[in-house]
N, C-alpha and C. Protein backbone atom coordinates (compact mmCIF):
# COMPACT_ATOMS: atom_id res chain seq x y z
N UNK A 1 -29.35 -2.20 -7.46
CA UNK A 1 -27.95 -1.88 -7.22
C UNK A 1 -27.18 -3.16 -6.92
N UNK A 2 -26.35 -3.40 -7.05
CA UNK A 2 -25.48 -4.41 -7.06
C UNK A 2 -24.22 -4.14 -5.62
N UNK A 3 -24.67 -5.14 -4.83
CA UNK A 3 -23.67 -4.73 -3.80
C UNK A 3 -22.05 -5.17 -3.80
N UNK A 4 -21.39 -4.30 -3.66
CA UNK A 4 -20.03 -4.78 -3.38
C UNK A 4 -19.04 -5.16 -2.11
N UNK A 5 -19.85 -4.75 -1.08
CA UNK A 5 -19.93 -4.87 0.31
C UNK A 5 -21.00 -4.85 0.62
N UNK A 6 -21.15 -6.25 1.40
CA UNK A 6 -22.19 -6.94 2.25
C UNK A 6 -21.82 -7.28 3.85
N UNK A 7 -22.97 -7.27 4.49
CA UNK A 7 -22.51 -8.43 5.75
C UNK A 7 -21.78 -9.45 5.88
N UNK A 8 -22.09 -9.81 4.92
CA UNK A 8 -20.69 -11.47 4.94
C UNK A 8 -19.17 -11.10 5.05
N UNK A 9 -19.14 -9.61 4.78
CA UNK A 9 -17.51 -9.46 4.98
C UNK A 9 -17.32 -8.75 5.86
N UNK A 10 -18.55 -8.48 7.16
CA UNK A 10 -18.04 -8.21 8.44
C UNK A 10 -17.94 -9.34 9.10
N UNK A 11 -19.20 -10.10 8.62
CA UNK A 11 -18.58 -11.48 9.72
C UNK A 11 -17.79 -12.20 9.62
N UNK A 12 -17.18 -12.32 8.12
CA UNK A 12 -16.05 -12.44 7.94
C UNK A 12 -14.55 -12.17 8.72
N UNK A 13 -14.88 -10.49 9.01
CA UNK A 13 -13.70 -10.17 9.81
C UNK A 13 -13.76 -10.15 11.04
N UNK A 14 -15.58 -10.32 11.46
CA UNK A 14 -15.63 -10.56 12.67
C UNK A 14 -14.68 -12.08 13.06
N UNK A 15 -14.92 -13.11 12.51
CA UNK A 15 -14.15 -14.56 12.52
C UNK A 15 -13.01 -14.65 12.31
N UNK A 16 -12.36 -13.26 11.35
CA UNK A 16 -10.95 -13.52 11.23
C UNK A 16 -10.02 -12.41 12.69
N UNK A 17 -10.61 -12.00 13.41
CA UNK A 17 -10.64 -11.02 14.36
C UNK A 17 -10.65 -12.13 15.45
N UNK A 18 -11.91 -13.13 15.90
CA UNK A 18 -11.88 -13.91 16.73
C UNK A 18 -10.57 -14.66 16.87
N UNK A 19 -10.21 -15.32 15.56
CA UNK A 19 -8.95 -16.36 15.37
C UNK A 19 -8.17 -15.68 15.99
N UNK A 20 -7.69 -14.46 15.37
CA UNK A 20 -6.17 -13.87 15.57
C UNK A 20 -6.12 -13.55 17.05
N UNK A 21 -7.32 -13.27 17.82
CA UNK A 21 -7.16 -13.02 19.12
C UNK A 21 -7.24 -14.41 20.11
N UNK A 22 -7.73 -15.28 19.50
CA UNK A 22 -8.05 -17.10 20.35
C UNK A 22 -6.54 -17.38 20.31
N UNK A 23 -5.79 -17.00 18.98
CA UNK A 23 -4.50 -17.92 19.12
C UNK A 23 -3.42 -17.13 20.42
N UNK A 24 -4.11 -15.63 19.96
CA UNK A 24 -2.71 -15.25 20.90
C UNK A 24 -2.83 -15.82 21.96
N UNK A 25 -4.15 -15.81 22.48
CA UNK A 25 -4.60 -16.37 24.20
C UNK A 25 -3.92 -17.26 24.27
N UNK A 26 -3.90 -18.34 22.99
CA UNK A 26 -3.27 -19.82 23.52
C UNK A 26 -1.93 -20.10 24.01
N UNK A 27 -1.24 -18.83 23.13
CA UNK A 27 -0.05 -18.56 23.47
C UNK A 27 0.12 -17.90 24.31
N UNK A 28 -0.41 -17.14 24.90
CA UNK A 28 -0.45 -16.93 26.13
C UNK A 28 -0.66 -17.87 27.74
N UNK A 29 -1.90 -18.49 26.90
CA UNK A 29 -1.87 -19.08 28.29
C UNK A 29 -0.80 -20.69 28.34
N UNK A 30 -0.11 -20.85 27.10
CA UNK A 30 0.98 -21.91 27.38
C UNK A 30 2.24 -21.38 28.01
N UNK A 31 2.27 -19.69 27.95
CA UNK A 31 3.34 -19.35 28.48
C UNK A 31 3.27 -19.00 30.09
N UNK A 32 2.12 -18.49 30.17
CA UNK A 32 2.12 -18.73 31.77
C UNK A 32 2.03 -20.14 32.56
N UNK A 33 1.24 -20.85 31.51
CA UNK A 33 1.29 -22.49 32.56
C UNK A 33 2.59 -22.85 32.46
N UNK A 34 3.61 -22.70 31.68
CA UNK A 34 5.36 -23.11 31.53
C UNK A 34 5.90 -22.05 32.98
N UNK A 35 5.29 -20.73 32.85
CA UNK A 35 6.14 -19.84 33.84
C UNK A 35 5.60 -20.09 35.04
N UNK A 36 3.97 -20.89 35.31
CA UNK A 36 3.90 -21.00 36.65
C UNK A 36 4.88 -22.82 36.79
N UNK A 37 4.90 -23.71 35.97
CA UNK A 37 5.51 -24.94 36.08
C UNK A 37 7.04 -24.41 36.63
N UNK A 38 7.34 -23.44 36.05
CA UNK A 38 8.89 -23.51 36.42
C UNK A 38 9.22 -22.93 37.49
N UNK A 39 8.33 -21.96 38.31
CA UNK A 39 8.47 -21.31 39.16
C UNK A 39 8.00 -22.40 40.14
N UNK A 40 7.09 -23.32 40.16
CA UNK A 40 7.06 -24.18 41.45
C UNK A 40 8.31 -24.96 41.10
N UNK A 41 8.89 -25.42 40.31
CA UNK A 41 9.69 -26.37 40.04
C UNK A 41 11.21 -25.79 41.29
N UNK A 42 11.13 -24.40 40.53
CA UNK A 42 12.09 -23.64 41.17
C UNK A 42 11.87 -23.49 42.56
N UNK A 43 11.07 -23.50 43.14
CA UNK A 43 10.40 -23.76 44.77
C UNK A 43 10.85 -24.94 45.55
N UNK A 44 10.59 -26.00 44.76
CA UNK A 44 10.89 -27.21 45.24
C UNK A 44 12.54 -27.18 45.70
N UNK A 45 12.90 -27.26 44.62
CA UNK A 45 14.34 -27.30 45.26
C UNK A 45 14.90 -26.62 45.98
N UNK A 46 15.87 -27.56 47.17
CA UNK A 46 16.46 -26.98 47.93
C UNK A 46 17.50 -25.89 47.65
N UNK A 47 17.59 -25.05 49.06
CA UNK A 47 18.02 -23.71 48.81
C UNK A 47 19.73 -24.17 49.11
N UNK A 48 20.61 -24.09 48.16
CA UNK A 48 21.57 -24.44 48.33
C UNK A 48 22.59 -23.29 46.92
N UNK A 49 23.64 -22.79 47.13
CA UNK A 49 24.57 -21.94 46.77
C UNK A 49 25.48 -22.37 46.01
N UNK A 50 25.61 -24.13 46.02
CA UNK A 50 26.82 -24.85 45.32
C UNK A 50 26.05 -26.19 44.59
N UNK A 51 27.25 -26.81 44.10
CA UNK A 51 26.63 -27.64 43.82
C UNK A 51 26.09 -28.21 42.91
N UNK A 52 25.11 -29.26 42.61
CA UNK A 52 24.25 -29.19 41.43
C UNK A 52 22.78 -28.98 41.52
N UNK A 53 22.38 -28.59 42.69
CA UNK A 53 21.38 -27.34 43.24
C UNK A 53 21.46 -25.91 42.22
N UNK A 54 22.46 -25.15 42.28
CA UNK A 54 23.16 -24.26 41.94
C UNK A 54 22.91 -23.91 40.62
N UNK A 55 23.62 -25.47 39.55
CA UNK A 55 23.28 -25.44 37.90
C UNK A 55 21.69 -25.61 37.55
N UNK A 56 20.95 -26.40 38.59
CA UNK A 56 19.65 -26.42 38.18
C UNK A 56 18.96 -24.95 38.21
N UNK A 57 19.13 -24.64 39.37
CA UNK A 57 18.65 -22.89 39.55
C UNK A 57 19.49 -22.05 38.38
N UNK A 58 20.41 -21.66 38.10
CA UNK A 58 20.53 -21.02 36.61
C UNK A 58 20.40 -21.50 35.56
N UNK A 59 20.11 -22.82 35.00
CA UNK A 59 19.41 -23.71 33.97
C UNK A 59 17.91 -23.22 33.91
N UNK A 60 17.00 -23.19 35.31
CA UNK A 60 15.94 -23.03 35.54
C UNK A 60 15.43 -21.34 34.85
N UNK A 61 16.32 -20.43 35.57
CA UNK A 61 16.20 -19.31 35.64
C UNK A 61 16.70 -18.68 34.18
N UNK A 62 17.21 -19.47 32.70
CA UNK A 62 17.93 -18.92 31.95
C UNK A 62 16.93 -19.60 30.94
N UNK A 63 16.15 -20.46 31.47
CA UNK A 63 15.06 -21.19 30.65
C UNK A 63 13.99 -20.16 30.69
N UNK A 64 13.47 -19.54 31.59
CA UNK A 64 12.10 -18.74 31.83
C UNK A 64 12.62 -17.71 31.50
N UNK A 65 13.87 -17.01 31.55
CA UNK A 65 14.02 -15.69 31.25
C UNK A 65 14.45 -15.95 29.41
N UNK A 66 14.52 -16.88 28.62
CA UNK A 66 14.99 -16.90 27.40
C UNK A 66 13.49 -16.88 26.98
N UNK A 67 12.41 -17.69 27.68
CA UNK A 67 11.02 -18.11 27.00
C UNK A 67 10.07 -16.35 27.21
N UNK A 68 10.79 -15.85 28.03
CA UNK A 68 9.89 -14.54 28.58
C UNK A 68 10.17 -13.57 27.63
N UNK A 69 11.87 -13.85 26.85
CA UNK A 69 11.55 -12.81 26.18
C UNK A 69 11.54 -13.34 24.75
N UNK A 70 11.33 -14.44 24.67
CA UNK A 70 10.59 -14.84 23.41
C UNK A 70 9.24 -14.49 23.22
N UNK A 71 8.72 -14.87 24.00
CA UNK A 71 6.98 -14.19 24.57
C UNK A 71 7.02 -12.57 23.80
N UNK A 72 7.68 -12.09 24.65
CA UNK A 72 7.49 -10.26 24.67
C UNK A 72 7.66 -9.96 23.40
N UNK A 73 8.73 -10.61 22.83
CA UNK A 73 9.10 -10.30 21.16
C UNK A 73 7.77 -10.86 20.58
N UNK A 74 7.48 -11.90 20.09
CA UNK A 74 6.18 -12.83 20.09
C UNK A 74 4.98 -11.45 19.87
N UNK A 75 4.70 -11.72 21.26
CA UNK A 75 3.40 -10.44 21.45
C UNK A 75 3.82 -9.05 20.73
N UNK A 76 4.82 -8.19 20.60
CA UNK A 76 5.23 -6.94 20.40
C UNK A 76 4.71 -7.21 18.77
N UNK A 77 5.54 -8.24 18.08
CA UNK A 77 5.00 -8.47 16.68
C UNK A 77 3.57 -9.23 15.74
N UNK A 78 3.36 -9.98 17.10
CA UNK A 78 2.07 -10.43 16.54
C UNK A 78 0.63 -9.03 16.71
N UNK A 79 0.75 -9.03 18.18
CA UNK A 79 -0.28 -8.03 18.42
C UNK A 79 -0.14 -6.42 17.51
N UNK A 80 1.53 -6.05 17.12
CA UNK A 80 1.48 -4.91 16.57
C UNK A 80 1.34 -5.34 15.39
N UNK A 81 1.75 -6.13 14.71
CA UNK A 81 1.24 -5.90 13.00
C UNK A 81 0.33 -6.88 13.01
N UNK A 82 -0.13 -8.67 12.61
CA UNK A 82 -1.18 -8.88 12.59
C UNK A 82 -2.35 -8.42 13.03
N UNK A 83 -2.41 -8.57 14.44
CA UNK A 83 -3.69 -8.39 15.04
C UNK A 83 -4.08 -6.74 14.40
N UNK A 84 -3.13 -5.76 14.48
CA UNK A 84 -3.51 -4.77 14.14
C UNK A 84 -3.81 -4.48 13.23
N UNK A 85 -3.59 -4.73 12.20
CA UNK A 85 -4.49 -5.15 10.73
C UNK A 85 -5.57 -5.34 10.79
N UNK A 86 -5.57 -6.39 11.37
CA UNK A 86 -6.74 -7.28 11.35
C UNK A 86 -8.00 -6.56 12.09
N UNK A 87 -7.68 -6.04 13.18
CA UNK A 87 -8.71 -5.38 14.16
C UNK A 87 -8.79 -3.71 13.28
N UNK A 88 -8.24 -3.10 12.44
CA UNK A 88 -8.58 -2.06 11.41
C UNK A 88 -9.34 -2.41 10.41
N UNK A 89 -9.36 -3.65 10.05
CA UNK A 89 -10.51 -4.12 8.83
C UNK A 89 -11.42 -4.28 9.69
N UNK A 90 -11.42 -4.69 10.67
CA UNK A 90 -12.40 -5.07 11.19
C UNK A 90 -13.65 -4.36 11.48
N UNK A 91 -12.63 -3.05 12.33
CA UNK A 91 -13.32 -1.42 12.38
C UNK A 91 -13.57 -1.24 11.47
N UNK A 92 -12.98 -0.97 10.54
CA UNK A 92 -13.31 -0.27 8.96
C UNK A 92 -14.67 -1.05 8.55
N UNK A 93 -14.91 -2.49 8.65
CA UNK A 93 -16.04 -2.94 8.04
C UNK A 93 -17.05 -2.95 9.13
N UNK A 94 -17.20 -2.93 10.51
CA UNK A 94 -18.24 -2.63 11.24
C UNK A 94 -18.69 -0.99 11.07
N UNK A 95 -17.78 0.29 11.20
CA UNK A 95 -18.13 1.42 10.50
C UNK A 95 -18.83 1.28 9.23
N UNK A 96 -18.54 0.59 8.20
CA UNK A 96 -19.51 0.50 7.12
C UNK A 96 -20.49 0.09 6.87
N UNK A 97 -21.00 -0.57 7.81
CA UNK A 97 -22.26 -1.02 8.13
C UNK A 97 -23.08 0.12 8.91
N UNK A 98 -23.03 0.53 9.78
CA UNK A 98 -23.67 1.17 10.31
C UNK A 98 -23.31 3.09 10.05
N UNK A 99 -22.18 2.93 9.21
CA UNK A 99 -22.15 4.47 9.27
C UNK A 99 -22.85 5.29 7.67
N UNK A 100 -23.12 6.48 8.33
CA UNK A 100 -23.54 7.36 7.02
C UNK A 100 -22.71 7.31 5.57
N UNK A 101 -23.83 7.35 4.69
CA UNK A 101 -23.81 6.60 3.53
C UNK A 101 -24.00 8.16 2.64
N UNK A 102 -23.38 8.31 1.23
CA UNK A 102 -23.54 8.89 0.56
C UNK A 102 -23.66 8.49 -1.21
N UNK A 103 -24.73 9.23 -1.84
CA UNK A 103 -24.63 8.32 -3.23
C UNK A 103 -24.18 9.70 -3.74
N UNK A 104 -23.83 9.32 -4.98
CA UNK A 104 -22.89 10.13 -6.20
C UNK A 104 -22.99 9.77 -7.32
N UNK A 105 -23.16 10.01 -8.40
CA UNK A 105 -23.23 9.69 -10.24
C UNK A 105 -21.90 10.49 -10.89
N UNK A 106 -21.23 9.26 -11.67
CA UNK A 106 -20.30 9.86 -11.89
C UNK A 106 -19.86 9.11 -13.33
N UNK A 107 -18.65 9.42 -14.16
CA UNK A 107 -18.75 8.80 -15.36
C UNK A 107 -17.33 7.97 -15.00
N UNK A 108 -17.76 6.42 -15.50
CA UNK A 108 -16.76 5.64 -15.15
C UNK A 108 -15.18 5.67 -16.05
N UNK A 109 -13.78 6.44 -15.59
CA UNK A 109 -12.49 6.56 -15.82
C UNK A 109 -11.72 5.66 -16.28
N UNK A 110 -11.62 5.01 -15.10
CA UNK A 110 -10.25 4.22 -15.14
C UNK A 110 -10.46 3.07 -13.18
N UNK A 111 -9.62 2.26 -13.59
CA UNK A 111 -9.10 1.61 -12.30
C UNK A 111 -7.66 2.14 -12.33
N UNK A 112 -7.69 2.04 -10.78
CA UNK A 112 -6.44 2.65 -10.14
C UNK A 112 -5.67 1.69 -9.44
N UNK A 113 -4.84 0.77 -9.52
CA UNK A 113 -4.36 -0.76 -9.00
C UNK A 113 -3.32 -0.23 -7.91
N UNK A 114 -2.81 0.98 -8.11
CA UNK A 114 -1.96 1.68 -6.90
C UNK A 114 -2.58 1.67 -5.43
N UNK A 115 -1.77 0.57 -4.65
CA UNK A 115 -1.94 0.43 -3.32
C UNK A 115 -1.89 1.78 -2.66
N UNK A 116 -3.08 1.89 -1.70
CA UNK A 116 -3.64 3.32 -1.57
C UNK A 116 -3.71 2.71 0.38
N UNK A 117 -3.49 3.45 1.38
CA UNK A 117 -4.08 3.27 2.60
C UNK A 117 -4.71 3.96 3.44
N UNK A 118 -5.58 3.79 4.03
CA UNK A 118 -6.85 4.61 4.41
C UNK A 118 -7.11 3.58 5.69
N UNK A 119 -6.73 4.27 6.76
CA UNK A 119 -6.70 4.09 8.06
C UNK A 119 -6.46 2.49 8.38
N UNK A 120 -5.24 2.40 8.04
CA UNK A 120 -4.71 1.18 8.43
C UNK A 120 -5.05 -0.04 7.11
N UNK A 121 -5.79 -0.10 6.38
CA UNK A 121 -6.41 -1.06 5.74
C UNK A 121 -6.39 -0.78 3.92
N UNK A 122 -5.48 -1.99 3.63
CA UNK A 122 -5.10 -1.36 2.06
C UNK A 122 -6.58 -1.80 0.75
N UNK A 123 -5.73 -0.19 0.06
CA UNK A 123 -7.54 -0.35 -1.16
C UNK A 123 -6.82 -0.39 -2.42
N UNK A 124 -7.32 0.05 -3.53
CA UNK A 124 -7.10 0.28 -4.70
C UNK A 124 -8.32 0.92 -5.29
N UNK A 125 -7.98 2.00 -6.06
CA UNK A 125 -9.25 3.04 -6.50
C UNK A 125 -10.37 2.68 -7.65
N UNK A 126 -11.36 3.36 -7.80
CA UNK A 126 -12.13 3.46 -8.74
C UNK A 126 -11.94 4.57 -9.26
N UNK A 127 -11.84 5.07 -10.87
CA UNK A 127 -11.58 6.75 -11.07
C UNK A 127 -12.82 6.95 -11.12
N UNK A 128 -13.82 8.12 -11.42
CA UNK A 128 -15.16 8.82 -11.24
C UNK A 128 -14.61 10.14 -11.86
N UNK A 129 -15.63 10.66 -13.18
CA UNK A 129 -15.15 11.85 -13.54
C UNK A 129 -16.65 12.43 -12.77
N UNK A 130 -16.60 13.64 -12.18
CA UNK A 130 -17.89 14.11 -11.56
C UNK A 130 -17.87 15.83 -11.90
N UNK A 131 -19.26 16.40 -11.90
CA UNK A 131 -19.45 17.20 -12.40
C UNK A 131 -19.33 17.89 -10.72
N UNK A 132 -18.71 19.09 -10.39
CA UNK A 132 -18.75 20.03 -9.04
C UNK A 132 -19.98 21.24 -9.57
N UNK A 133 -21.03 21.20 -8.79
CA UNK A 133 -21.93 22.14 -9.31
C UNK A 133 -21.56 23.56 -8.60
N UNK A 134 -20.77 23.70 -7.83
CA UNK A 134 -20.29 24.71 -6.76
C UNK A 134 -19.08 25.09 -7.77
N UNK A 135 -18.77 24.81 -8.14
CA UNK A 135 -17.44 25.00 -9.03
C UNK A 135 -17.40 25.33 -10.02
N UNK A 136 -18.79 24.19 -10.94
CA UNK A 136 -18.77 24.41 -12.26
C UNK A 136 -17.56 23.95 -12.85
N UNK A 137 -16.89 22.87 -12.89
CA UNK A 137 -15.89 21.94 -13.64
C UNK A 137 -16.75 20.80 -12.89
N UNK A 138 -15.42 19.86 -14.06
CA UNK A 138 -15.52 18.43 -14.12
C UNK A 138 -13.94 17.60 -12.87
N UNK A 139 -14.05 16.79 -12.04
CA UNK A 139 -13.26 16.81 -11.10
C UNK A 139 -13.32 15.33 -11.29
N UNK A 140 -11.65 14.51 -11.01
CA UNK A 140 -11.92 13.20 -10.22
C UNK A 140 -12.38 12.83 -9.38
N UNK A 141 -12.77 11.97 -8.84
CA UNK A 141 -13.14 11.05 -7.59
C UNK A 141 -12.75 9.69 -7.48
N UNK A 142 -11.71 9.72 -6.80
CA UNK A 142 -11.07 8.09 -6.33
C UNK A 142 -12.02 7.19 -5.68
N UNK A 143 -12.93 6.69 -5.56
CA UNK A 143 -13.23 5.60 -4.73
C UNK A 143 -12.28 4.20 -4.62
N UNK A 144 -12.67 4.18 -2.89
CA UNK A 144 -11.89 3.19 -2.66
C UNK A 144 -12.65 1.89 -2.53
N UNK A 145 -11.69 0.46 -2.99
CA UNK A 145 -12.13 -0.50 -3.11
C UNK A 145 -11.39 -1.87 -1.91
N UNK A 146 -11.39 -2.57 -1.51
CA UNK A 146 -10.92 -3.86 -0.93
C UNK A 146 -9.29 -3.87 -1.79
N UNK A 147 -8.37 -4.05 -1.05
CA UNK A 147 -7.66 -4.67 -2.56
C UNK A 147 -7.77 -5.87 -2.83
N UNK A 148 -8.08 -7.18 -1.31
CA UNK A 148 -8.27 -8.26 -1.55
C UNK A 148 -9.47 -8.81 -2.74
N UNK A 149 -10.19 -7.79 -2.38
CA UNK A 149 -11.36 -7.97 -3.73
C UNK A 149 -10.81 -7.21 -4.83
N UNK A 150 -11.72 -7.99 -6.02
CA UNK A 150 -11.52 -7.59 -7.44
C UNK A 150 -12.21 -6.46 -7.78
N UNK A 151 -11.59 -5.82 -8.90
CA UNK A 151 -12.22 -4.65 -9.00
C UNK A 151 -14.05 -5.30 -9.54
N UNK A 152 -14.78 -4.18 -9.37
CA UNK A 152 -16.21 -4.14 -10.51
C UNK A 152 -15.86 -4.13 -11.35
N UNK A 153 -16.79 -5.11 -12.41
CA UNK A 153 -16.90 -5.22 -13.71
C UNK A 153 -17.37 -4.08 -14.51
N UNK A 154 -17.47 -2.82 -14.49
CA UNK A 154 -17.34 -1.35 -14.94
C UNK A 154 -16.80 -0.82 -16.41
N UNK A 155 -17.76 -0.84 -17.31
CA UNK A 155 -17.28 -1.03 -18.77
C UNK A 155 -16.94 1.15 -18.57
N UNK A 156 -15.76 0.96 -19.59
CA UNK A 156 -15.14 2.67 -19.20
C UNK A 156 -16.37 3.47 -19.95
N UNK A 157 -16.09 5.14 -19.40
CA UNK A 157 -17.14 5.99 -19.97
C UNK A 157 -18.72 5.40 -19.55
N UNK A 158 -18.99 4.72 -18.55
CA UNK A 158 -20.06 4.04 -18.48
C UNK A 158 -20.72 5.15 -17.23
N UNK A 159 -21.70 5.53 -17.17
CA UNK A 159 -22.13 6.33 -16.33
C UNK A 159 -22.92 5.29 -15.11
N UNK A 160 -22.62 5.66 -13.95
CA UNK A 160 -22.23 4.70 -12.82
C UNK A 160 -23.27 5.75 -11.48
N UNK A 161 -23.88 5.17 -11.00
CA UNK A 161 -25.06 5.43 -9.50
C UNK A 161 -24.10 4.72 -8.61
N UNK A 162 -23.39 5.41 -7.45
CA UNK A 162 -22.51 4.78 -6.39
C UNK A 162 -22.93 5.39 -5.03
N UNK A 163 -23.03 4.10 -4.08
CA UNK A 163 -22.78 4.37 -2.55
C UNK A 163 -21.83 4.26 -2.22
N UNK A 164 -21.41 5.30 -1.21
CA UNK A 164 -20.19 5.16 -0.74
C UNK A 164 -20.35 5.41 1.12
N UNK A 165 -19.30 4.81 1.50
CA UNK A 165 -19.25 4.88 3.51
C UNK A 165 -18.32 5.58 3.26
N UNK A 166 -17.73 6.84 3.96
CA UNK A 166 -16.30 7.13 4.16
C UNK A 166 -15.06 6.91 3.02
N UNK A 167 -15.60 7.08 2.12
CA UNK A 167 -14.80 7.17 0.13
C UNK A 167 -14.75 5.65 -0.02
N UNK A 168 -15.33 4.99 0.33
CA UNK A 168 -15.27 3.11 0.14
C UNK A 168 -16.37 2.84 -0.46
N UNK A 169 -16.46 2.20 -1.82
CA UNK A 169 -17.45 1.52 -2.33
C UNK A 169 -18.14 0.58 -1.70
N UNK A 170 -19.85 0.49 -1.28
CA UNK A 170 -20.39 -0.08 -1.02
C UNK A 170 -21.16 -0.86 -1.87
N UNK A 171 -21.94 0.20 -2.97
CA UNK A 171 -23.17 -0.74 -3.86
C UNK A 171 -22.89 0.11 -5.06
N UNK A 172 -22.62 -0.17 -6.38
CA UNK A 172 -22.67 0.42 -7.68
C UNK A 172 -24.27 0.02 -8.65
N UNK A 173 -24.43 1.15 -9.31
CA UNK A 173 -25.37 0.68 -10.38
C UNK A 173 -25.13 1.24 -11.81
N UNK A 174 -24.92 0.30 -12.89
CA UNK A 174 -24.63 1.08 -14.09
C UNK A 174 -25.60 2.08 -14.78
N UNK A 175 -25.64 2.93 -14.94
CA UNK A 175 -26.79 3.80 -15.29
C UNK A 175 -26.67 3.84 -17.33
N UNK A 176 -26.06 3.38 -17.76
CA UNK A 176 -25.73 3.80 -19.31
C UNK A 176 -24.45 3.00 -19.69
């Protein structure tokens, strides 16, 4: 069988999972060492109401409250759409490793290049004409593929041995 998903593309996302979460930290932790710098800064100086005491304390205070909510915006968009991507492939490819597996024979259709999404993480299909023995017809079957990956090399009408995790191509074999 010829695999189309391997280990290398969990640890893959295991590493691209690490990054996206190391950087936020960094940004994180430059924003608290700035918010604890400014808050002693703001300590130091004397407590005074006028003055140029006065402009430093709302200079001070218009600096940390502009950087705080740069931060919050920052985090709201990084953590909600990157990271969250990122940590759904991530799931999606540790589930495929370890989760229940099903094979199927089916006669090879068509590719399906229509961006398809399946729990957070975009695919593009395989068609499968399959015989329903409960039914007695002939039925599609979409399998789903990576979209970042290329489709299989799958000559049409080709009768096809497939694993699948959760409708995701794992390992194909051409049978004919």
């Amino acid at each position: 069988m010829t695999e189309y998903y391997t280990e290398a593309d969990l640890s893959a996302a295991r590493k691209q999972r690490k990054r996206t979460l190391v950087f936020f930290y960094i940004v994180l932790g430059l924003f608290v060492a700035t918010s604890v710098a400014l808050f002693v800064y703001y300590r130091t100086l004397p407590y005074e109401s006028y003055g140029d005491t006065a402009s430093k304390i709302a200079l001070l205070k218009g600096i940390h409250y502009s950087l705080t909510a740069l931060f919050v915006v920052f985090a709201f968009i990084y953590l909600g759409i990157k990271f969250k991507r990122v940590n759904r492939y991530y799931k999606l490819c540790r589930n495929m490793s370890s989760g229940l597996r099903e094979q199927y024979t089916g006669s090879f259709f068509e590719y399906d290049d229509k961006l398809q999404d399946k729990d957070g993480v975009d695919f593009k299909a395989l068609v499968f004409i399959e015989w329903n023995k409960y039914k007695k017809d002939f039925f599609e079957r979409k399998v789903l593929v990576f979209y970042e990956k290329p489709f299989p090399e799958i000559p049409l009408k080709a009768n096809v041995s497939y694993i699948t995790q959760g409708n995701v191509l794992v390992s194909y074999e051409i049978l004919s």
